[in-house]
Protein backbone atom coordinates (compact mmCIF):
# COMPACT_ATOMS: atom_id res chain seq x y z
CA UNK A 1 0.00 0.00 0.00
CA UNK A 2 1.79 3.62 -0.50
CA UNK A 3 2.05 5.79 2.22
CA UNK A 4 -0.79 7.86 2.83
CA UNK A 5 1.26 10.41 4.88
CA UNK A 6 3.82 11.54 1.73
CA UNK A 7 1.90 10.24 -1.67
CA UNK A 8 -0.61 12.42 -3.06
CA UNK A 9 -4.58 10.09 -3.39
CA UNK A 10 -7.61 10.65 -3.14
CA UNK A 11 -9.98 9.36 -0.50
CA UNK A 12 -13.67 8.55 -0.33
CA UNK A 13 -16.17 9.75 1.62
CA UNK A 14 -18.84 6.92 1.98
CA UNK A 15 -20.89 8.95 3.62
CA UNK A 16 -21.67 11.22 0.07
CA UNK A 17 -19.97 9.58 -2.62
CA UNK A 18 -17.43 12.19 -3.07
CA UNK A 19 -13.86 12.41 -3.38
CA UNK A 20 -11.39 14.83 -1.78
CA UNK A 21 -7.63 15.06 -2.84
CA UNK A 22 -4.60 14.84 -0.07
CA UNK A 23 -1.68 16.19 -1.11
CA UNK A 24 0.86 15.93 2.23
CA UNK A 25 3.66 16.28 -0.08
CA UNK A 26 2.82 20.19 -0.04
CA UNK A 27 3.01 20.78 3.69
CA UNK A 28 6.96 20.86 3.04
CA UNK A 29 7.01 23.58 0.98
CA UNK A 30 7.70 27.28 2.11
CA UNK A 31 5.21 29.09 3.89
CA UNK A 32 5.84 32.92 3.78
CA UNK A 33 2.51 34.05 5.50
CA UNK A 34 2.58 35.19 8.96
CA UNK A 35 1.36 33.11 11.88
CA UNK A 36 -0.55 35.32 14.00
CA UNK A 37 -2.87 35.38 17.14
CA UNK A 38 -6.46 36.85 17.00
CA UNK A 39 -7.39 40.01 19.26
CA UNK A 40 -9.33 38.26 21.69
CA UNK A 41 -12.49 40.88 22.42
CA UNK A 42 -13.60 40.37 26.18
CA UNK A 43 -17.47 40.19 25.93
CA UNK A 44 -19.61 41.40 28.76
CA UNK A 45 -21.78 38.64 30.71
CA UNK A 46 -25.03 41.39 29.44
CA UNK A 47 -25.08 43.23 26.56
CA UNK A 48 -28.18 45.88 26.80
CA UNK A 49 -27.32 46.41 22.81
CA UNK A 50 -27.87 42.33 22.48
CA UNK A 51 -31.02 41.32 20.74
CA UNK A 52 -30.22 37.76 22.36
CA UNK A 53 -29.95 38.90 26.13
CA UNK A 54 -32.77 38.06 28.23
CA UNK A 55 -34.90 41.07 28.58
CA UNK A 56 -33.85 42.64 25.56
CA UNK A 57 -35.98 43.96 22.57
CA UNK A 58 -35.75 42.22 19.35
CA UNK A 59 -36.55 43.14 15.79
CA UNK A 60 -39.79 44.43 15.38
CA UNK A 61 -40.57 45.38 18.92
CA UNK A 62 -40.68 41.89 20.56
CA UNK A 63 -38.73 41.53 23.96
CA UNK A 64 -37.26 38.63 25.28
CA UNK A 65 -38.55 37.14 28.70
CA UNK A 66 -36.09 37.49 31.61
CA UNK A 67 -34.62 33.47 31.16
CA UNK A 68 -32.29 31.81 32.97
CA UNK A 69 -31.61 28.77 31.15
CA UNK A 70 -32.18 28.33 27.54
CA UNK A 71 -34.50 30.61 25.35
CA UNK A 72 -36.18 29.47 22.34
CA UNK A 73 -37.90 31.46 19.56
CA UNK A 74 -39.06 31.57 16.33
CA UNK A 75 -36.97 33.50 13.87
CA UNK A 76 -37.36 37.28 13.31
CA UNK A 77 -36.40 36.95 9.88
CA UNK A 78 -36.82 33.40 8.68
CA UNK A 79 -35.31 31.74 5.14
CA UNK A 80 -38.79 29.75 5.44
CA UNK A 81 -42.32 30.54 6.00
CA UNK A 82 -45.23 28.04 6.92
CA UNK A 83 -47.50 29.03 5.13
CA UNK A 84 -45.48 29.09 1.72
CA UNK A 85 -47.89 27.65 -0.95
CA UNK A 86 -47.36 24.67 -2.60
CA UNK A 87 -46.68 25.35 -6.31
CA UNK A 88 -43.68 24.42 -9.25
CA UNK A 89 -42.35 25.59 -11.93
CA UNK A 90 -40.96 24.09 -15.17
CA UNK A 91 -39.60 24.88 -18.14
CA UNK A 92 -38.25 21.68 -20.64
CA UNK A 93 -36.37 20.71 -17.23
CA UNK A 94 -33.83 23.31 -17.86
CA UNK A 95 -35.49 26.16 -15.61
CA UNK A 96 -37.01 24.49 -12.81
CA UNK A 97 -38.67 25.83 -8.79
CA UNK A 98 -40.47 24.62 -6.27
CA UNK A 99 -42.01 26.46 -3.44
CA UNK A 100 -40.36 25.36 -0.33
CA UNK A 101 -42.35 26.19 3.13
CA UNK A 102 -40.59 25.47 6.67
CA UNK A 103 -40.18 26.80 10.21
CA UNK A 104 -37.11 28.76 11.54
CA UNK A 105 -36.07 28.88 15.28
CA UNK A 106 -33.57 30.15 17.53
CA UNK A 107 -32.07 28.57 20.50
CA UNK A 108 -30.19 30.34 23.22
CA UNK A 109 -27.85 28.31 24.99
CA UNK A 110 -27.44 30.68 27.73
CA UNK A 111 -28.36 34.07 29.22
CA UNK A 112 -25.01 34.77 29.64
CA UNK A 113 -23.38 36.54 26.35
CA UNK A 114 -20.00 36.01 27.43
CA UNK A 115 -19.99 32.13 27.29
CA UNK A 116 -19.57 29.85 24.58
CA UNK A 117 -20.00 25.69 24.07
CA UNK A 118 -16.42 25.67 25.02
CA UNK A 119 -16.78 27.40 28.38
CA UNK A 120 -20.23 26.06 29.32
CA UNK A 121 -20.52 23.14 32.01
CA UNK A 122 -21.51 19.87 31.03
CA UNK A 123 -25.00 20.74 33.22
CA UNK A 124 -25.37 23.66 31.00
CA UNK A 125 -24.71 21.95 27.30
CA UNK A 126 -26.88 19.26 28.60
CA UNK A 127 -29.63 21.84 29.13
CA UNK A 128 -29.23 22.88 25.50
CA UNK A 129 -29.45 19.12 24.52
CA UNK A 130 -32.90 18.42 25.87
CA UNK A 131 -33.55 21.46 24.00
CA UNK A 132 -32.84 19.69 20.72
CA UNK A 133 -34.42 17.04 21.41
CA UNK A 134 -37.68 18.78 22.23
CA UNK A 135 -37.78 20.90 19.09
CA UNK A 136 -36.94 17.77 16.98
CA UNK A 137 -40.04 15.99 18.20
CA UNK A 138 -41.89 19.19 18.00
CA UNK A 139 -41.08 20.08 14.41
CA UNK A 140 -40.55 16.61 13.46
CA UNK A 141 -44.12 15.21 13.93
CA UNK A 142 -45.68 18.46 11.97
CA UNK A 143 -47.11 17.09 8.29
CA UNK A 144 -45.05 19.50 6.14
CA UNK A 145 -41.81 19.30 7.60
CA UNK A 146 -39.95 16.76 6.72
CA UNK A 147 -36.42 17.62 7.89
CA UNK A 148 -34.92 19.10 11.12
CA UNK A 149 -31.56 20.88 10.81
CA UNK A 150 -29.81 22.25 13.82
CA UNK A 151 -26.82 23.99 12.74
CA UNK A 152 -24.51 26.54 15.20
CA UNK A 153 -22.66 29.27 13.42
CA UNK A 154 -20.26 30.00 15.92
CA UNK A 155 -17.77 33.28 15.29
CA UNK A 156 -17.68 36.04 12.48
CA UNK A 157 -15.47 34.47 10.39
CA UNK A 158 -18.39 31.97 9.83
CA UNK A 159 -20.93 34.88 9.70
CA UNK A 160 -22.17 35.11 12.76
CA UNK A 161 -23.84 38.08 13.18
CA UNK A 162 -24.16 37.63 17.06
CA UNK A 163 -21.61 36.75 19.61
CA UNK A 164 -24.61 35.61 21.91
CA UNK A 165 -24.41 31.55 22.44
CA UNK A 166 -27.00 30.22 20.33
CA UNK A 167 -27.98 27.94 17.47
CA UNK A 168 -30.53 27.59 14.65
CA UNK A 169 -33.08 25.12 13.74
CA UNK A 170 -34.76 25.49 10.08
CA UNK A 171 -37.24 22.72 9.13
CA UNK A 172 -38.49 22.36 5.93
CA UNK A 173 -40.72 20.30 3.93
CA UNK A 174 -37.88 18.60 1.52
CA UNK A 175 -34.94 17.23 2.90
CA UNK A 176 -31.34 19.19 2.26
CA UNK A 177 -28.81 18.42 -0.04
CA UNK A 178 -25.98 16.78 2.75
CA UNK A 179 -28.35 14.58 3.99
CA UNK A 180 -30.42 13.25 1.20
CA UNK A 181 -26.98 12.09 -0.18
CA UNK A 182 -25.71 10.65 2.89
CA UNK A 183 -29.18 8.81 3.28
CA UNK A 184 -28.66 7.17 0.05
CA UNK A 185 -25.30 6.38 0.90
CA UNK A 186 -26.34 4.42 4.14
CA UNK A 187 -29.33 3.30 2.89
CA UNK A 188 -26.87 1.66 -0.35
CA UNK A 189 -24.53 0.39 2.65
CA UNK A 190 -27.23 -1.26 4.47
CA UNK A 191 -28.29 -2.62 1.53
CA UNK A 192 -24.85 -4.58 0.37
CA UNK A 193 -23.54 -5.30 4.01
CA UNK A 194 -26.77 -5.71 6.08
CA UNK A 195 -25.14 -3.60 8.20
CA UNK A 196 -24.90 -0.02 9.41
CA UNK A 197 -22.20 1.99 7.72
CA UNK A 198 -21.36 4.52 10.81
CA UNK A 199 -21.49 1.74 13.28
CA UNK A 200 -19.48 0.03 11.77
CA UNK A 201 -16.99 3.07 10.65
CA UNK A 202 -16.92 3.23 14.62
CA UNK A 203 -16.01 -0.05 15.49
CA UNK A 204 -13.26 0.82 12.49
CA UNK A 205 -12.10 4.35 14.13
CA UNK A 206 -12.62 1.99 17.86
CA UNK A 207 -8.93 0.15 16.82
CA UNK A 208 -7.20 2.99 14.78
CA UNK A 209 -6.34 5.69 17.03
CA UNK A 210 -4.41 7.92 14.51
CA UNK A 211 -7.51 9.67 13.80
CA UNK A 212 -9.40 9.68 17.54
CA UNK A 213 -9.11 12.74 18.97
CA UNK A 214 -11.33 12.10 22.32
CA UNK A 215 -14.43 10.01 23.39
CA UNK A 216 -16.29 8.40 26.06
CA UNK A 217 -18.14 5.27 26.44
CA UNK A 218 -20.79 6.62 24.65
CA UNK A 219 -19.67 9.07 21.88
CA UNK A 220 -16.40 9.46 20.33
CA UNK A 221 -14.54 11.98 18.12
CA UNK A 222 -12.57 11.46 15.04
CA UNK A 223 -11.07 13.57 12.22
CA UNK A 224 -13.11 11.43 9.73
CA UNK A 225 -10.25 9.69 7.09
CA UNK A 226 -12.22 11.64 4.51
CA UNK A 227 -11.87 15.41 5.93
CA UNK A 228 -12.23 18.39 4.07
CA UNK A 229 -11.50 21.40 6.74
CA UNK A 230 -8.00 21.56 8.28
CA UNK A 231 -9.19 20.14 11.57
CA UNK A 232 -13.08 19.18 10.89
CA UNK A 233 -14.34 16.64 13.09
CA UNK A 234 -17.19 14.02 12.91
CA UNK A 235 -18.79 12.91 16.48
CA UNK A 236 -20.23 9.49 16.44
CA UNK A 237 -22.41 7.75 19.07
CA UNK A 238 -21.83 4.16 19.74
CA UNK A 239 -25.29 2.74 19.75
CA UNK A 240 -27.17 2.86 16.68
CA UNK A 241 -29.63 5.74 16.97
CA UNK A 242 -31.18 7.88 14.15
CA UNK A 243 -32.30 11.62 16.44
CA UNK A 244 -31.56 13.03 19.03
CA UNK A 245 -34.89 12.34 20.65
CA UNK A 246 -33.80 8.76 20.67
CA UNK A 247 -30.39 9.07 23.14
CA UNK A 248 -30.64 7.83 26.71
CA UNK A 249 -30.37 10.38 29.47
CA UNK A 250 -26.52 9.04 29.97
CA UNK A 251 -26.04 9.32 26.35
CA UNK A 252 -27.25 13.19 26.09
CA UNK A 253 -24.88 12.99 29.29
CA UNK A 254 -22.09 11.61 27.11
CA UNK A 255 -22.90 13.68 24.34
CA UNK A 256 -22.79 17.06 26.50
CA UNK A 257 -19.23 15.51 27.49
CA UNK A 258 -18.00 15.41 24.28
CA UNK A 259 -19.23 18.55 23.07
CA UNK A 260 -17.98 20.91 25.33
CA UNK A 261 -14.48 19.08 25.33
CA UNK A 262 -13.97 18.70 21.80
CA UNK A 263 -14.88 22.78 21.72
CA UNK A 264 -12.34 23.81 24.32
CA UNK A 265 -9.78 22.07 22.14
CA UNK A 266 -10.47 24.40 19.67
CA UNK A 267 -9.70 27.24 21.41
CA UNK A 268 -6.51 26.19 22.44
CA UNK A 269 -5.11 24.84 19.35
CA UNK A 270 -4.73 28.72 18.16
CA UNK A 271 -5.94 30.63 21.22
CA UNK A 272 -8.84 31.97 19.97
CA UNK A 273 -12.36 31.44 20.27
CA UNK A 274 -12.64 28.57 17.02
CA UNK A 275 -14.79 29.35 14.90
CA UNK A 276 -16.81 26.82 13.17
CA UNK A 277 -20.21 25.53 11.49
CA UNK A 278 -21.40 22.59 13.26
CA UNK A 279 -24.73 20.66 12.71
CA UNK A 280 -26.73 17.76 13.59
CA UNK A 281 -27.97 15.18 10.98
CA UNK A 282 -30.51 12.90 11.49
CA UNK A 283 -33.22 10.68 9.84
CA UNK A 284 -35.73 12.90 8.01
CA UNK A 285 -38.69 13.40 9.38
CA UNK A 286 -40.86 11.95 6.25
CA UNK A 287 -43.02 9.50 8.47
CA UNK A 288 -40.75 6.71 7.04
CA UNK A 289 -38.45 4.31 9.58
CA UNK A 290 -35.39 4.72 8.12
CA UNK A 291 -33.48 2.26 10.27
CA UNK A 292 -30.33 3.31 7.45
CA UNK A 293 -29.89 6.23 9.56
CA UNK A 294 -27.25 6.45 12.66
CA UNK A 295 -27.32 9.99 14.09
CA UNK A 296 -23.97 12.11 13.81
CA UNK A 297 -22.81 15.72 14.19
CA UNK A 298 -20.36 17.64 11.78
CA UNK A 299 -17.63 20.37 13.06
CA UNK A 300 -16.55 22.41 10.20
CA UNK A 301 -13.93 24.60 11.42
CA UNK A 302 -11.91 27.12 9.08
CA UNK A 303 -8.75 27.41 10.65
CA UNK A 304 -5.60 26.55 8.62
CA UNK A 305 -2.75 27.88 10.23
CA UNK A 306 -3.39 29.97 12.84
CA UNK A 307 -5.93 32.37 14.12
CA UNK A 308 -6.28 34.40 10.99
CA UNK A 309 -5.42 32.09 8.54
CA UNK A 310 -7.96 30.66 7.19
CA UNK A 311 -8.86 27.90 4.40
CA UNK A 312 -10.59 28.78 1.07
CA UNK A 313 -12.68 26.77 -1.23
CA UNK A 314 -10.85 28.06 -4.23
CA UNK A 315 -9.70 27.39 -8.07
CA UNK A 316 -9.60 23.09 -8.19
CA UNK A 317 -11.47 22.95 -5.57
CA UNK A 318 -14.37 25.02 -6.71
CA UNK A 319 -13.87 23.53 -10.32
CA UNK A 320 -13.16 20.34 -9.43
CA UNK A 321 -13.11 18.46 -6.09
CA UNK A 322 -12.17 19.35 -2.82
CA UNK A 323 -7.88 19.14 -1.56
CA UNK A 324 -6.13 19.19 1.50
CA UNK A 325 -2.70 19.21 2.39
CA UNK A 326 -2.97 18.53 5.92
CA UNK A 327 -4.01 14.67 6.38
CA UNK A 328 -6.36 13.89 8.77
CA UNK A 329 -4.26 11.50 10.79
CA UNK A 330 -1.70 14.79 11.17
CA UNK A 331 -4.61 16.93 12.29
CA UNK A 332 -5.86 14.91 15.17
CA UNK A 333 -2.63 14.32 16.31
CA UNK A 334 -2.60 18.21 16.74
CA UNK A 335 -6.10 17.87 17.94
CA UNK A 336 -5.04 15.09 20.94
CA UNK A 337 -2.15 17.45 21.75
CA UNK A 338 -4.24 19.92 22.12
CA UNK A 339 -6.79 18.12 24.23
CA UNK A 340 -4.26 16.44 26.79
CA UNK A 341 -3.56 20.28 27.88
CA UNK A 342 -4.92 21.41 30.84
């Protein structure tokens, strides 16, 4: 077999279908950019300019209650509405829309504004869990929504627009991109093996521990063989369960473990608050079983080399597939470093 830390391949995700290229052959070359650290700006524990803070007045006149916990709402300025219409339009298949209808929330995780997942207790994120949980059985069992995404934007350099610990949750009546091809790719693995294909990628991950980065007995996290980002990560529970709804009360406990662990690692590999795009996929919510489906959650993180260098989707990749230079067994060995600091 050639050496997948100094050939250049490509490797598959099985999760899409998709191919990204590795090129560790490149990390030897020059680098003439500066390594920096970020500014770090001190936030306040209440911001009266906050729309977020409890108490505060949100768009269009609407003030927050006075919470002490978590804080959910529906979206001042939601990407769906319920009460979109059902109606398509098509042109020889070459011009083609649907309407697409859907429900947009907001979750606080705290009523502090100075905290973030990575400073949180395990008490807190477990809080913020339940919360999940609850809107995905909420949304879930409505008749036009057939997918739940919870997604956390975490940091401007993701786009942000609000330091504020919090998360979003937009269900809609199709099913996104991401995990309609990831259902057809476990659905296809079930199919040929009989068995399921993130199970068994963590019994796989269980007995290579070049790409583990932390875990417990319930959850653990790897830098998936197939990464994109410099240091994205892929969280993976060890009993087969498709939402979030479905996780015992010492697996939410396991999961709240992992999360705020695997976030304070972040920070310190650059000393910075990480950014990152993280999100939650699960079976649809179609009224089917889909026993294909093993629930997982994504990190995304930008960071290439340092605090303000960042990676870019660019040229090849944008044209052609995605590359990294980085390998993934590299980047969770920075990631355990990392981790194992107090």
């Amino acid at each position: 077999m050639f050496n997948l830390s100094e050939s250049a391949h490509r490797r598959l995700n099985p999760l899409t279908g998709e191919w990204v290229l590795v090129s560790p052959h490149r990390t030897q070359r020059p680098w003439l950019g500066q390594v920096e650290t970020a500014a770090v700006e001190a936030q306040p524990a209440y911001d009266p300019t906050c729309y977020l803070c409890p108490g505060n007045e949100r768009a269009r006149g609407v003030h927050n209650p006075k919470y002490d916990s978590t804080f959910v709402f529906d979206n001042d300025f939601p990407a769906l509405l319920s009460d979109t219409p059902n109606s398509d339009f098509n042109e020889k298949d070459l011009i083609v829309a649907q309407t697409e209808s859907g429900i947009c929330r907001v979750v606080c995780f705290s009523p502090r504004h100075d905290l973030t997942l990575a400073r949180m207790t395990p008490q807190e994120i477990r809080a913020v869990i339940d919360v999940w949980a609850d809107q995905f059985r909420d949304l879930g069992k409505r008749d036009h929504i057939n997918y739940v995404q919870i997604f956390e934007n975490r940091g401007a350099a993701m786009g942000a627009s609000n330091p504020h610990p919090h998360c979003q949750i937009w269900a809609s009546s199709s099913v996104p991109n991401e995990p309609t091809k990831e259902q057809l790719s476990m659905r296809s693995y079930k199919d040929r093996h009989d068995r399921c294909i993130l199970c068994e990628y963590f019994l796989y991950e269980s007995t290579h521990s070049e790409r583990q980065v932390l875990g417990n007995e319930h959850f653990q996290v790897v830098v998936p063989f197939w990464a994109v980002w410099p240091f994205e990560t892929l969280i993976i529970g060890k009993r087969h369960v498709a939402d979030i709804s479905a996780l015992s009360p010492e697996e939410r406990d396991g999961y709240a473990d992992v999360l705020g662990k695997l976030t304070g690692c972040y920070d310190r590999l650059f000393n910075v608050s990480f950014p990152y795009s993280m999100g939650i996929h699960e079976r649809p919510t179609d009224g089917e079983a889909h026993p294909e489906w093993h629930m997982h959650t994504h990190f995304y993180p930008p960071l290439l080399r340092s605090a303000t260098i960042r990676k870019f989707m660019v040229g090849f990749e944008m044209m052609g597939s995605p590359q990294r230079d980085i390998t993934a067994e590299a980047a969770a060995g920075r990631l355990r470093e990392v981790c194992s600091m107090k």
